[in-house]
Protein backbone atom coordinates (compact mmCIF):
# COMPACT_ATOMS: atom_id res chain seq x y z
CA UNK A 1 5.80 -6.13 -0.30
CA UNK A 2 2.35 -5.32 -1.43
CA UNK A 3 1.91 -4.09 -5.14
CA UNK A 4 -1.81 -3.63 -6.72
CA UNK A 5 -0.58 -5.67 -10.21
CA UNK A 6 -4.14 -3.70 -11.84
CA UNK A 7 -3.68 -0.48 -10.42
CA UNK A 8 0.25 -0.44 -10.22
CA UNK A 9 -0.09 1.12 -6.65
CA UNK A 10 1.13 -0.14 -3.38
CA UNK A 11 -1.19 1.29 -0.83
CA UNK A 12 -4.93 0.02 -2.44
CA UNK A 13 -7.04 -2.15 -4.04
CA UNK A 14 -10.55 -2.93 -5.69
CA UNK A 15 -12.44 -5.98 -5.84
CA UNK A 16 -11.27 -7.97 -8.92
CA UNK A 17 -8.06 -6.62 -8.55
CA UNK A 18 -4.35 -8.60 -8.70
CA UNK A 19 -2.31 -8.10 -5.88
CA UNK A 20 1.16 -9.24 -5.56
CA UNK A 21 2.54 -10.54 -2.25
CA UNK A 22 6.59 -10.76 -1.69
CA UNK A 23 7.94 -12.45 1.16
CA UNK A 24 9.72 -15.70 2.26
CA UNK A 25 8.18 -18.93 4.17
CA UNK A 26 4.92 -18.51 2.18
CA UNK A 27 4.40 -22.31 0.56
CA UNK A 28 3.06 -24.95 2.87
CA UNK A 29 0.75 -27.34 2.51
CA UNK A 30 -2.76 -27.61 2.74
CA UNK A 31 -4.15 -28.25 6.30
CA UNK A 32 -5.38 -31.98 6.99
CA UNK A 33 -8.75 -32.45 6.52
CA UNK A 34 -8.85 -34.23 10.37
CA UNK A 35 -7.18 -31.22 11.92
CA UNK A 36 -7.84 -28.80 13.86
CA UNK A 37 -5.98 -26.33 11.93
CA UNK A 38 -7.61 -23.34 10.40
CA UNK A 39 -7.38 -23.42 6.18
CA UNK A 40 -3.81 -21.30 4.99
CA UNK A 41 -3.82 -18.65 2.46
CA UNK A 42 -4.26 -15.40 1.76
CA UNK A 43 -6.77 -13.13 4.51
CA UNK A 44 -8.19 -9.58 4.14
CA UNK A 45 -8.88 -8.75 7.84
CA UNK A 46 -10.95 -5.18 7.52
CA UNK A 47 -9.69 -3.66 11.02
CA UNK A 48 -12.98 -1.57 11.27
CA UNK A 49 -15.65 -4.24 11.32
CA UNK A 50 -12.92 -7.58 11.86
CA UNK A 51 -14.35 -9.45 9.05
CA UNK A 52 -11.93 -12.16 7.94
CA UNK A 53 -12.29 -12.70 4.18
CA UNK A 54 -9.96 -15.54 2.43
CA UNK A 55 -8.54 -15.32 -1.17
CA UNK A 56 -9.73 -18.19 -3.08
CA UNK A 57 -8.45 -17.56 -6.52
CA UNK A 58 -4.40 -17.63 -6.68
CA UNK A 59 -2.97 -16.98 -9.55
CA UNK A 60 0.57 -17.61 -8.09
CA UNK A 61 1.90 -19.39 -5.02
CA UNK A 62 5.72 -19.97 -4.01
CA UNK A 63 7.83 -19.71 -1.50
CA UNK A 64 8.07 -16.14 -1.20
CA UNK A 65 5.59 -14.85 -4.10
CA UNK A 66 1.68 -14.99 -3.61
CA UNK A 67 -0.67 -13.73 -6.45
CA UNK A 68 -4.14 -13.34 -6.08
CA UNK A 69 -7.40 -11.81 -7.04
CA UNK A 70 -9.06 -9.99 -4.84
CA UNK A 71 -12.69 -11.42 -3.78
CA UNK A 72 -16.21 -9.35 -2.61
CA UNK A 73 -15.92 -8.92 0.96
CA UNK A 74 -17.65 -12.02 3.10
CA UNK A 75 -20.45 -9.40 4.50
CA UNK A 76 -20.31 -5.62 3.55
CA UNK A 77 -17.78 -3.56 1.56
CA UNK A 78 -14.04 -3.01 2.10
CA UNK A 79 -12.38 -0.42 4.94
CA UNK A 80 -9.70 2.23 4.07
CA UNK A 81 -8.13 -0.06 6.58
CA UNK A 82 -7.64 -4.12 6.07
CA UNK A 83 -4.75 -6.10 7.19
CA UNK A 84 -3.40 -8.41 5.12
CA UNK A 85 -2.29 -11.71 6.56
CA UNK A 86 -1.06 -14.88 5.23
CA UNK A 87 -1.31 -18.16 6.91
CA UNK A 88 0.54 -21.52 6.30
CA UNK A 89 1.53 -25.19 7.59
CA UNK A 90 4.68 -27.20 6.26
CA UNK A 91 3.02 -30.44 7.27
CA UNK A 92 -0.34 -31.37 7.50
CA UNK A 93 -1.12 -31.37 10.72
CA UNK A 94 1.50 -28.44 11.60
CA UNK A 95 1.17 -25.42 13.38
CA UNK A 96 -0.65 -22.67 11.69
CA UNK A 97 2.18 -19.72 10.99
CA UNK A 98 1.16 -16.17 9.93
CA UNK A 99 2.42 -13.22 8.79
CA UNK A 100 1.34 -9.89 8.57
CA UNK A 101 1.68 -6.98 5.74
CA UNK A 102 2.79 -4.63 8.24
CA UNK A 103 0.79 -1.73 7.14
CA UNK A 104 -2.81 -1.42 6.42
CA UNK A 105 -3.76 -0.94 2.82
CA UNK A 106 -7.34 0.85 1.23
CA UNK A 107 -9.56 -1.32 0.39
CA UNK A 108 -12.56 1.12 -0.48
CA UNK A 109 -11.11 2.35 -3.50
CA UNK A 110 -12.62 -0.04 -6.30
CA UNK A 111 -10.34 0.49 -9.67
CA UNK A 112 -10.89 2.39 -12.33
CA UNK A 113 -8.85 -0.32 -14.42
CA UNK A 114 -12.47 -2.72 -14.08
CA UNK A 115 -10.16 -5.28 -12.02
CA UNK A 116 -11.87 -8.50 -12.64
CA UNK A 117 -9.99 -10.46 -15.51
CA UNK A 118 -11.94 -11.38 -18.43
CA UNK A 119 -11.42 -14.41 -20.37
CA UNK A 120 -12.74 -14.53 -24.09
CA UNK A 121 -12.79 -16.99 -26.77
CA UNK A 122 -11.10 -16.07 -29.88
CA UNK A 123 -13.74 -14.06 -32.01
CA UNK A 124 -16.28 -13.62 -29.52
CA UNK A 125 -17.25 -9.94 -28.66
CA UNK A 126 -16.92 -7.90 -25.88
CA UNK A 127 -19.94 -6.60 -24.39
């Protein structure tokens, strides 16, 4: 299940944005430094151009729940059409296991809702 935790839609998301991940098998553990296996997490394929781009902020990560926020694009802007893929190990030097969201989601729609989380000290201003 994919659901835009900003937004509150399932089909689309914005840079800065929260997405929610349900599944089962997600937690694994990190990839050995000496192996040959690619890094697991969270990957934004955009099916148009094939640019892989990997999640690097999670706000959540369990068995079968992922939360993330959703990072610029490694080269470009967003599709209407990425793939979302997530890739673990359960030891660390297993083999790399994926899954795939198994429809594409928008990701040229940025939110309206500003996306990005903002932390502030108590008292200071917003600008």
């Amino acid at each position: 299940m994919f659901n835009n935790l900003i937004t509150q839609t399932t089909d689309s998301f914005g840079v800065g944005d929260v997405i929610a991940l349900k599944g089962e098998h997600f937690k694994g553990e990190p990839a050995s430094e000496d192996s040959n296996t690619p890094p697991p997490g969270v990957f934004l394929i955009d099916t148009v151009d094939g640019v892989e781009t990997q999640a690097e902020t999670y706000l959540k990560n369990t068995d079968k729940n992922y939360e993330f926020i959703v990072p610029p694009k490694a080269s470009g802007t967003y599709s209407n059409a990425i793939k979302i893929e997530v890739r673990t190990v359960y030891t660390p030097h297993g083999t790399l296991r994926t899954g795939t969201y198994p429809h594409t989601v928008d990701g040229s729609k940025q939110s309206e809702k500003g996306g990005a989380i903002r932390c502030e000290r108590k008292g200071e201003k917003k600008k």
